[in-house]
N, C-alpha and C. Protein backbone atom coordinates (compact mmCIF):
# COMPACT_ATOMS: atom_id res chain seq x y z
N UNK A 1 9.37 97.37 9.27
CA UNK A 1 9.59 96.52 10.42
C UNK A 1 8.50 96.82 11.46
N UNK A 2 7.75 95.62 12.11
CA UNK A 2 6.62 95.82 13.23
C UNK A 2 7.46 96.02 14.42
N UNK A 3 6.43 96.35 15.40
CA UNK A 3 7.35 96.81 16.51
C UNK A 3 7.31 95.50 17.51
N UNK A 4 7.16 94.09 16.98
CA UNK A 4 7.62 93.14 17.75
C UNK A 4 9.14 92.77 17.29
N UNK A 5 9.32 92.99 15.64
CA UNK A 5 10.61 92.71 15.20
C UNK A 5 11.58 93.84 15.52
N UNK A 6 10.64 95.05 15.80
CA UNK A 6 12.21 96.42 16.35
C UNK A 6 12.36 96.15 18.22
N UNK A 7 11.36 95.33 18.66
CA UNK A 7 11.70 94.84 19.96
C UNK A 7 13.10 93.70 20.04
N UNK A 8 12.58 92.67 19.38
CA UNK A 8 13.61 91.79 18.79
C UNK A 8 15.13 91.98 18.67
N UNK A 9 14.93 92.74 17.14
CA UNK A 9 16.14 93.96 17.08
C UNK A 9 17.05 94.75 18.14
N UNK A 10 16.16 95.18 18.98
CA UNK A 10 16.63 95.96 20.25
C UNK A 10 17.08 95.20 21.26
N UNK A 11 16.01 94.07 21.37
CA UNK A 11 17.00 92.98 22.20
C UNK A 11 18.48 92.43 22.15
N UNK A 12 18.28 92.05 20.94
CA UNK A 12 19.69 91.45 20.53
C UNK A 12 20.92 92.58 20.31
N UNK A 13 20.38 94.05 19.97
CA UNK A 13 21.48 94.93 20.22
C UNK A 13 21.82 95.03 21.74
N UNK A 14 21.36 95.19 22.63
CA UNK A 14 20.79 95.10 24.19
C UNK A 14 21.77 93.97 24.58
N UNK A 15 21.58 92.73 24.12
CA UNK A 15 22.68 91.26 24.47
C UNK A 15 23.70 91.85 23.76
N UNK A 16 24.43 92.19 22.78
CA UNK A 16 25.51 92.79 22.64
C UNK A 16 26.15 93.46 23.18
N UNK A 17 25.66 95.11 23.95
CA UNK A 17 26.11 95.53 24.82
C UNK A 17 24.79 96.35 25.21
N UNK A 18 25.30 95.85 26.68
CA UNK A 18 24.15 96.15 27.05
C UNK A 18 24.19 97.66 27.89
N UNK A 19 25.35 98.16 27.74
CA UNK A 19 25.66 99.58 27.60
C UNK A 19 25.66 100.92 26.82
N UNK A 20 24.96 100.08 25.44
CA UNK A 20 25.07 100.79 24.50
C UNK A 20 24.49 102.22 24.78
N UNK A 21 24.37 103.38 24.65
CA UNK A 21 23.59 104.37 24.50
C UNK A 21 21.98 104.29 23.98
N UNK A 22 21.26 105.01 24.46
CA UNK A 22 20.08 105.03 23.54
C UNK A 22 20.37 105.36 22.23
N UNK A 23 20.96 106.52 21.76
CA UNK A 23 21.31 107.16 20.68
C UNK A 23 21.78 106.90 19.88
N UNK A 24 22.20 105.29 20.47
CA UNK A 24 23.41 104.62 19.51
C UNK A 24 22.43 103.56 18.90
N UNK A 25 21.73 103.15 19.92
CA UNK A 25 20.43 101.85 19.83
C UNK A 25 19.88 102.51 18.50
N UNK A 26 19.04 103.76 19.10
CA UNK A 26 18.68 104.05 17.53
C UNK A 26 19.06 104.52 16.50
N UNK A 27 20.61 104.93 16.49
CA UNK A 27 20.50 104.90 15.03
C UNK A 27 20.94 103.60 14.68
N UNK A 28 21.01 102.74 15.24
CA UNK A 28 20.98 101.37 14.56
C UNK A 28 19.86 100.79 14.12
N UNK A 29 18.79 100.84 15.04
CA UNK A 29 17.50 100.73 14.46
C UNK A 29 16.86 101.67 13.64
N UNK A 30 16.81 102.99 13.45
CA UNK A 30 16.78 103.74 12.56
C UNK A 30 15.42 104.24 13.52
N UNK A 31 15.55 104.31 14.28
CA UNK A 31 13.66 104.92 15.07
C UNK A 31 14.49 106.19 15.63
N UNK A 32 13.59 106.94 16.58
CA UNK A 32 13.71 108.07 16.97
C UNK A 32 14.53 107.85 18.48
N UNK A 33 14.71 108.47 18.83
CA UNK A 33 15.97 107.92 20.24
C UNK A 33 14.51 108.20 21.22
N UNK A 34 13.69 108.98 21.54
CA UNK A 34 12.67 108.93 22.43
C UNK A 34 11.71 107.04 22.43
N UNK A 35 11.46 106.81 20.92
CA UNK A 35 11.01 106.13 20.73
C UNK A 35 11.54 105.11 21.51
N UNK A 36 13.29 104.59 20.99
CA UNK A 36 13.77 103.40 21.56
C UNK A 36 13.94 103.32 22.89
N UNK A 37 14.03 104.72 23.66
CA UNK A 37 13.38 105.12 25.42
C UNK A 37 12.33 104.32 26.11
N UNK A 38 11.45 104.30 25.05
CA UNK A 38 10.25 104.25 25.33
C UNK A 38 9.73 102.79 25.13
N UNK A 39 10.42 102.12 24.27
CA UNK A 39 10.52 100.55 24.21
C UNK A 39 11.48 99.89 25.21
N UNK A 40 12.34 100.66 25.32
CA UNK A 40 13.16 100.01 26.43
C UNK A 40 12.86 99.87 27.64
N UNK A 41 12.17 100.85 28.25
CA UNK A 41 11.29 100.95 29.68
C UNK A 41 10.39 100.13 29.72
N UNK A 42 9.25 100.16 28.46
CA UNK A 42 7.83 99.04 28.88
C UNK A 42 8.68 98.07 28.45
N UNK A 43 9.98 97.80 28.25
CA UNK A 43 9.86 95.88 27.93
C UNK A 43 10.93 95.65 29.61
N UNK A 44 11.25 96.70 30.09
CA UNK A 44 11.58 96.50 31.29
C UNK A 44 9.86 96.14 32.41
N UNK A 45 9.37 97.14 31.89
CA UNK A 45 8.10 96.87 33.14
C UNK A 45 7.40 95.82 32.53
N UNK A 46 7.22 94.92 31.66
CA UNK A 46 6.71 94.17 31.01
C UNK A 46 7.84 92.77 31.69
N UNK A 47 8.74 93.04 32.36
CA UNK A 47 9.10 92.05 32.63
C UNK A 47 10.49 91.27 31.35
N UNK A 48 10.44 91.83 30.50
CA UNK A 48 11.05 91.22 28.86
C UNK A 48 12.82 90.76 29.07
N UNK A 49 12.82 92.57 29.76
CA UNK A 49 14.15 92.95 30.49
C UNK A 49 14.32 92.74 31.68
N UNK A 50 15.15 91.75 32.48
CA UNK A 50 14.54 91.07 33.37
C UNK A 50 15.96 92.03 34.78
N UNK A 51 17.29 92.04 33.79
CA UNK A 51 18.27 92.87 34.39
C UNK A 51 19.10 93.15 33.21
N UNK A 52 20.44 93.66 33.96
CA UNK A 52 21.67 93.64 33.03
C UNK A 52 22.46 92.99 33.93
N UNK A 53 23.36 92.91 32.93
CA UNK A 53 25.07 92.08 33.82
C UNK A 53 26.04 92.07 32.57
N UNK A 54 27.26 91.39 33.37
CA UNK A 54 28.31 91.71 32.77
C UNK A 54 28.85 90.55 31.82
N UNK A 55 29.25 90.34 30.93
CA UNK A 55 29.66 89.81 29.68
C UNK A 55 31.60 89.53 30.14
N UNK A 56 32.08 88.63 30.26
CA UNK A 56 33.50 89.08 30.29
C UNK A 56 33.94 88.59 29.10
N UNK A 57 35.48 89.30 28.73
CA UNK A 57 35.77 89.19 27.67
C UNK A 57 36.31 86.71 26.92
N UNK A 58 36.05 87.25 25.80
CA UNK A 58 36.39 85.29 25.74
C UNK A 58 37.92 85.30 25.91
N UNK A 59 38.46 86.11 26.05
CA UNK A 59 40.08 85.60 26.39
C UNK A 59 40.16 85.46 28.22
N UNK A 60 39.23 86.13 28.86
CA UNK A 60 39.13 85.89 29.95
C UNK A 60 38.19 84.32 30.23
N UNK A 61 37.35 84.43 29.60
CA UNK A 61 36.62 82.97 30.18
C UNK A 61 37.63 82.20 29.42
N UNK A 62 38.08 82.04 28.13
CA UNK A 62 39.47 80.76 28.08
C UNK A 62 39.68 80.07 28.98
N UNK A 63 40.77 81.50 29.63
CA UNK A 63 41.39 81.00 30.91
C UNK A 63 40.67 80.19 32.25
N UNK A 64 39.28 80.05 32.08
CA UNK A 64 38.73 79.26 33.08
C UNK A 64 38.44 77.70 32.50
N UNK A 65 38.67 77.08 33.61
CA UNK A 65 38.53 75.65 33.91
C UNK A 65 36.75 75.31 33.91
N UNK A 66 36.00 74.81 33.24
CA UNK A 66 34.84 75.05 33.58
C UNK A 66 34.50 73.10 33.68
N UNK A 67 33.23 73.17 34.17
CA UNK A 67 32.67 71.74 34.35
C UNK A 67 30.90 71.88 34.23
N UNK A 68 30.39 70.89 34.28
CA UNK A 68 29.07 70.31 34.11
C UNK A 68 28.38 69.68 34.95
N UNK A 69 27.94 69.98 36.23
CA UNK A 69 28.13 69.23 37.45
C UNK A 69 26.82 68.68 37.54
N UNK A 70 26.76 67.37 37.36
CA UNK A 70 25.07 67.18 37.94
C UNK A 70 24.70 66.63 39.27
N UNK A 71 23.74 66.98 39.52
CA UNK A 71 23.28 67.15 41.18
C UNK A 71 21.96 66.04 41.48
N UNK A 72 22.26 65.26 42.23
CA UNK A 72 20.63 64.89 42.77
C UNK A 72 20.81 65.57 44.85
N UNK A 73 19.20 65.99 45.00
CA UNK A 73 19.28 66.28 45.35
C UNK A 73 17.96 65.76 46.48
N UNK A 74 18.00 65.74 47.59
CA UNK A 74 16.76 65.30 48.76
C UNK A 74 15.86 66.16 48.34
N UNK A 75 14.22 65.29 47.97
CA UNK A 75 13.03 66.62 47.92
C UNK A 75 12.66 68.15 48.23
N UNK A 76 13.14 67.50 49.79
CA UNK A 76 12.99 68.08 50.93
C UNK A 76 13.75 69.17 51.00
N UNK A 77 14.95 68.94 50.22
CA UNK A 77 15.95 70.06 50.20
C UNK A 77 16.52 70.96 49.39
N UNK A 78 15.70 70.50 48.43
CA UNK A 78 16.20 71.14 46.95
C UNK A 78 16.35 72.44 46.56
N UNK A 79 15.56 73.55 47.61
CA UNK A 79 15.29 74.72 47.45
C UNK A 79 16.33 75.60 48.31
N UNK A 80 17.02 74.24 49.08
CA UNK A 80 17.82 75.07 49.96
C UNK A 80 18.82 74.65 49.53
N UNK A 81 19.62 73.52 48.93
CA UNK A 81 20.53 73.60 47.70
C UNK A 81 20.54 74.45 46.98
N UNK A 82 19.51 74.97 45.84
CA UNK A 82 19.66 75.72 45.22
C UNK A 82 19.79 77.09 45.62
N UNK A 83 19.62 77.64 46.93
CA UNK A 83 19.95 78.98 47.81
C UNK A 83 21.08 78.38 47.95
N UNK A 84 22.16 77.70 48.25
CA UNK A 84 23.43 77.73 48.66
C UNK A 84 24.26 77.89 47.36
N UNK A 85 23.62 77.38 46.18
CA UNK A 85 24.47 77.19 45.14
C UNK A 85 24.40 78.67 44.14
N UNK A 86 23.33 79.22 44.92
CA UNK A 86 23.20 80.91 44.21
C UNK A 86 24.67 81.64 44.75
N UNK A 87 24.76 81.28 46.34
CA UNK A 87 25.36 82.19 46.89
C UNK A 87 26.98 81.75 46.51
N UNK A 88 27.51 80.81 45.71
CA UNK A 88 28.77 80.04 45.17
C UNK A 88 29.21 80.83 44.00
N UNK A 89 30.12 82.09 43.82
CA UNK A 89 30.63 82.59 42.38
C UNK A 89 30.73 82.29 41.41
N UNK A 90 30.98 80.93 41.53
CA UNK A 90 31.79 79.37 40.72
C UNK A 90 30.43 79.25 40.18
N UNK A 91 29.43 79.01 40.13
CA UNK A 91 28.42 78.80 40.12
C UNK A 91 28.08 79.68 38.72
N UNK A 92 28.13 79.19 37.31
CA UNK A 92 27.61 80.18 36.33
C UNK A 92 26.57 80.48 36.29
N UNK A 93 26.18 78.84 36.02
CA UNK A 93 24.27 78.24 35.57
C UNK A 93 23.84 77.40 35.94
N UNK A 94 22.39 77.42 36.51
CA UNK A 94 21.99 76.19 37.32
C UNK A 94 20.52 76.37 36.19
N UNK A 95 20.65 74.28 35.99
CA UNK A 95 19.34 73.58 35.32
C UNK A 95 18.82 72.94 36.04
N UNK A 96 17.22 73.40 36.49
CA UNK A 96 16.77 72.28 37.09
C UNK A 96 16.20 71.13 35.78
N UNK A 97 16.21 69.98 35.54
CA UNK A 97 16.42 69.18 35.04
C UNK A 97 15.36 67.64 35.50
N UNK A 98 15.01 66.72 34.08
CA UNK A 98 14.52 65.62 34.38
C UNK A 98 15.41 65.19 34.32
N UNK A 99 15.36 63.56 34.58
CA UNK A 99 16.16 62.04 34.38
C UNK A 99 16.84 62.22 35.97
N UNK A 100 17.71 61.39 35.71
CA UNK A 100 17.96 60.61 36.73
C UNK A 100 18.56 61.56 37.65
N UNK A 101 19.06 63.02 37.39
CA UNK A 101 19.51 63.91 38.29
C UNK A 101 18.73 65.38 38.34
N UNK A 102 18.96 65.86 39.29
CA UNK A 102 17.56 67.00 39.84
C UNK A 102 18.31 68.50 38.84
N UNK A 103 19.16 68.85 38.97
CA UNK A 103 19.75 69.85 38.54
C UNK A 103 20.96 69.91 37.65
N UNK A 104 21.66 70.40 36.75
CA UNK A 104 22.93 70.59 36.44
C UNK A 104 23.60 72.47 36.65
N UNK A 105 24.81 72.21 37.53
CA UNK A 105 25.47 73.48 37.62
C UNK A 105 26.12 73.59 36.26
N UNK A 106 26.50 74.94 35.89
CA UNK A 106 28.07 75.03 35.40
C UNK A 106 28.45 75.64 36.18
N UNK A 107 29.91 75.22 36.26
CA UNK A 107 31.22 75.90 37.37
C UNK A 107 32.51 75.95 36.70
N UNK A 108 32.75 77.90 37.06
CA UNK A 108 33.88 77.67 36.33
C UNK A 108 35.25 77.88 36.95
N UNK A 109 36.76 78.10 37.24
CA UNK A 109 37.37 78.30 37.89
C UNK A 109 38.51 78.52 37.38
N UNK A 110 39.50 79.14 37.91
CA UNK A 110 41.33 79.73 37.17
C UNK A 110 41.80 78.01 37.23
N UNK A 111 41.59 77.40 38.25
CA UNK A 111 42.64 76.13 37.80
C UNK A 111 41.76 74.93 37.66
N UNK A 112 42.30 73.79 37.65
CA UNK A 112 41.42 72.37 37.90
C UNK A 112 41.76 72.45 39.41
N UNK A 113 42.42 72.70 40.19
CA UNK A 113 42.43 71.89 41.52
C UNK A 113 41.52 72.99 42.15
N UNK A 114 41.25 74.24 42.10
CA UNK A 114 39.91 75.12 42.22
C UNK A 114 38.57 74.81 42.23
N UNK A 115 38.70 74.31 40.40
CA UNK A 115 37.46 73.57 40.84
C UNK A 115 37.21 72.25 41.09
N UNK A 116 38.09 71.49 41.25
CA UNK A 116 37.86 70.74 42.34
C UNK A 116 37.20 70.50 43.78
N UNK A 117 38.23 72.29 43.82
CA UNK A 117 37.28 72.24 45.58
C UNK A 117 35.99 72.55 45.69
N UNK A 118 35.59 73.62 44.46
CA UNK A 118 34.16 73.81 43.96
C UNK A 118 33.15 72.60 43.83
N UNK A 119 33.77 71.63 43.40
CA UNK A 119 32.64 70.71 43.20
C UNK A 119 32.87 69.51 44.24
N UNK A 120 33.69 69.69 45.12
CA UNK A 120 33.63 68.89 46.36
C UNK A 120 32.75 69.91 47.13
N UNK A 121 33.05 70.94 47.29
CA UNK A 121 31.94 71.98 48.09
C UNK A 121 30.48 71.43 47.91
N UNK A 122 30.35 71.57 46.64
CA UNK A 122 28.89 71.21 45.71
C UNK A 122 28.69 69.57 46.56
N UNK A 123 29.39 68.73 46.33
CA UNK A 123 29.24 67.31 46.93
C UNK A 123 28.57 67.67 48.77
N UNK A 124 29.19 68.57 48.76
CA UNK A 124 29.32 68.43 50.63
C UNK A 124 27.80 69.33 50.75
N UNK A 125 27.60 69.97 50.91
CA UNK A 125 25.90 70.56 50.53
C UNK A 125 25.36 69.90 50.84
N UNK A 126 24.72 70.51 52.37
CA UNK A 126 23.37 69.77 52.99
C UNK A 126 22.46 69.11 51.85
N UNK A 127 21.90 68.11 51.54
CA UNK A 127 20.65 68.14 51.11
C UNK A 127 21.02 67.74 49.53
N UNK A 128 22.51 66.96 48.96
CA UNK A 128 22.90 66.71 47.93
C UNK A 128 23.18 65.08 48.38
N UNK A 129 22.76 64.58 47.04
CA UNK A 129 22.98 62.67 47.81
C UNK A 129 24.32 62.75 47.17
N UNK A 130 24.27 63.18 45.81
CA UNK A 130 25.72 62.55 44.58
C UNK A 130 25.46 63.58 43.96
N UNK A 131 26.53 63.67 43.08
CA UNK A 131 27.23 64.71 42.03
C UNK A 131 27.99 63.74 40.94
N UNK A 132 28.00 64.32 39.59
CA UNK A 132 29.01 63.09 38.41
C UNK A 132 29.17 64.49 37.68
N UNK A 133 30.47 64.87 37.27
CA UNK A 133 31.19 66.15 36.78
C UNK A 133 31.90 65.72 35.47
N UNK A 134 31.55 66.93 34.47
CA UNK A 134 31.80 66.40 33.21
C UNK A 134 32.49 67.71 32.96
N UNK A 135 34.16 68.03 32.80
CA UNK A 135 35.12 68.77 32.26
C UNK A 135 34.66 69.14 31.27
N UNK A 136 34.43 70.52 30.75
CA UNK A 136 34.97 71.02 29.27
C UNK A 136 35.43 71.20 29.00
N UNK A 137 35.99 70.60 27.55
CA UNK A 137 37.26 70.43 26.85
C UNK A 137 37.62 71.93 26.25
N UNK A 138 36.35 71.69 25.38
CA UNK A 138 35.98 73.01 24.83
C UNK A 138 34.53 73.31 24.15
N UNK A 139 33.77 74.74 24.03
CA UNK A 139 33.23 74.43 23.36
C UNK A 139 32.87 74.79 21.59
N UNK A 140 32.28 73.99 21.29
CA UNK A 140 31.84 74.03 19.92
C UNK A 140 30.61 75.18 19.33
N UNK A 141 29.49 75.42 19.90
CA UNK A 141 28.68 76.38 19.78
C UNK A 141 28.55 77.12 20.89
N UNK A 142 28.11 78.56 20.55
CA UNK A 142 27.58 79.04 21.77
C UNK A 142 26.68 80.16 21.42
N UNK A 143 25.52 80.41 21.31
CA UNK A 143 24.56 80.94 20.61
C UNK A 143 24.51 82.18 21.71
């Protein structure tokens, strides 16, 4: 194995948990535990590894109400939409996006009438003309 495919490797153990131990990393990869140290740092200063965060469990996201929110948004304002919509919990993932709308959120929430208010919030946002919100039922892939 080259050491772009034991980067690879390490990544995707890394998206699994991203708590894992070094010690554990390598004996999964089978390298030396200094070694996988030592890949793990330059693909941090390299930018590769950008942070960590937290994963919650899928019986916990179940329980959320989630939606698809798309956004158009004033030129002029788009940057300051998207600073308001960082600072929103509800707020999973933001696309900035072609066609006919500037961005798509996901938002997720414990009930529908939650996020409701979430995506009336999202409506009310300096610098948003319209919003059109698409419920998930459920989904089918998730890579």
């Amino acid at each position: 194995m080259n050491d772009s495919e034991s980067d690879e490797l390490l990544l995707a153990l890394l998206r699994e948990n991203a708590r894992a131990s070094v010690a554990t990393l390598a004996r999964r990869l089978g390298l030396p535990r200094t070694t996988v140290q030592s890949r793990i740092e330059r693909l941090e200063r390299r930018g590769v590894i950008a942070g960590y965060t937290v994963k919650t469990s899928e019986s916990h996201e179940r329980g959320l109400v989630r939606a698809h929110v798309l956004i158009t948004a004033l030129p002029k304002l788009s940057t300051k939409v998207e600073a308001e919509l960082r600072r929103m919990p509800s707020v999973r993932l933001l696309h900035s996006v072609s066609g006919a709308f500037d961005m798509i959120a996901v938002v997720a929430a414990a009930t529908v009438e939650d996020l409701e208010r979430q995506i009336d919030r999202i409506g009310a946002l300096e610098g948003v003309e319209r919003t059109m919100s698409s419920i998930v039922l459920s989904t089918r892939i998730d890579r």
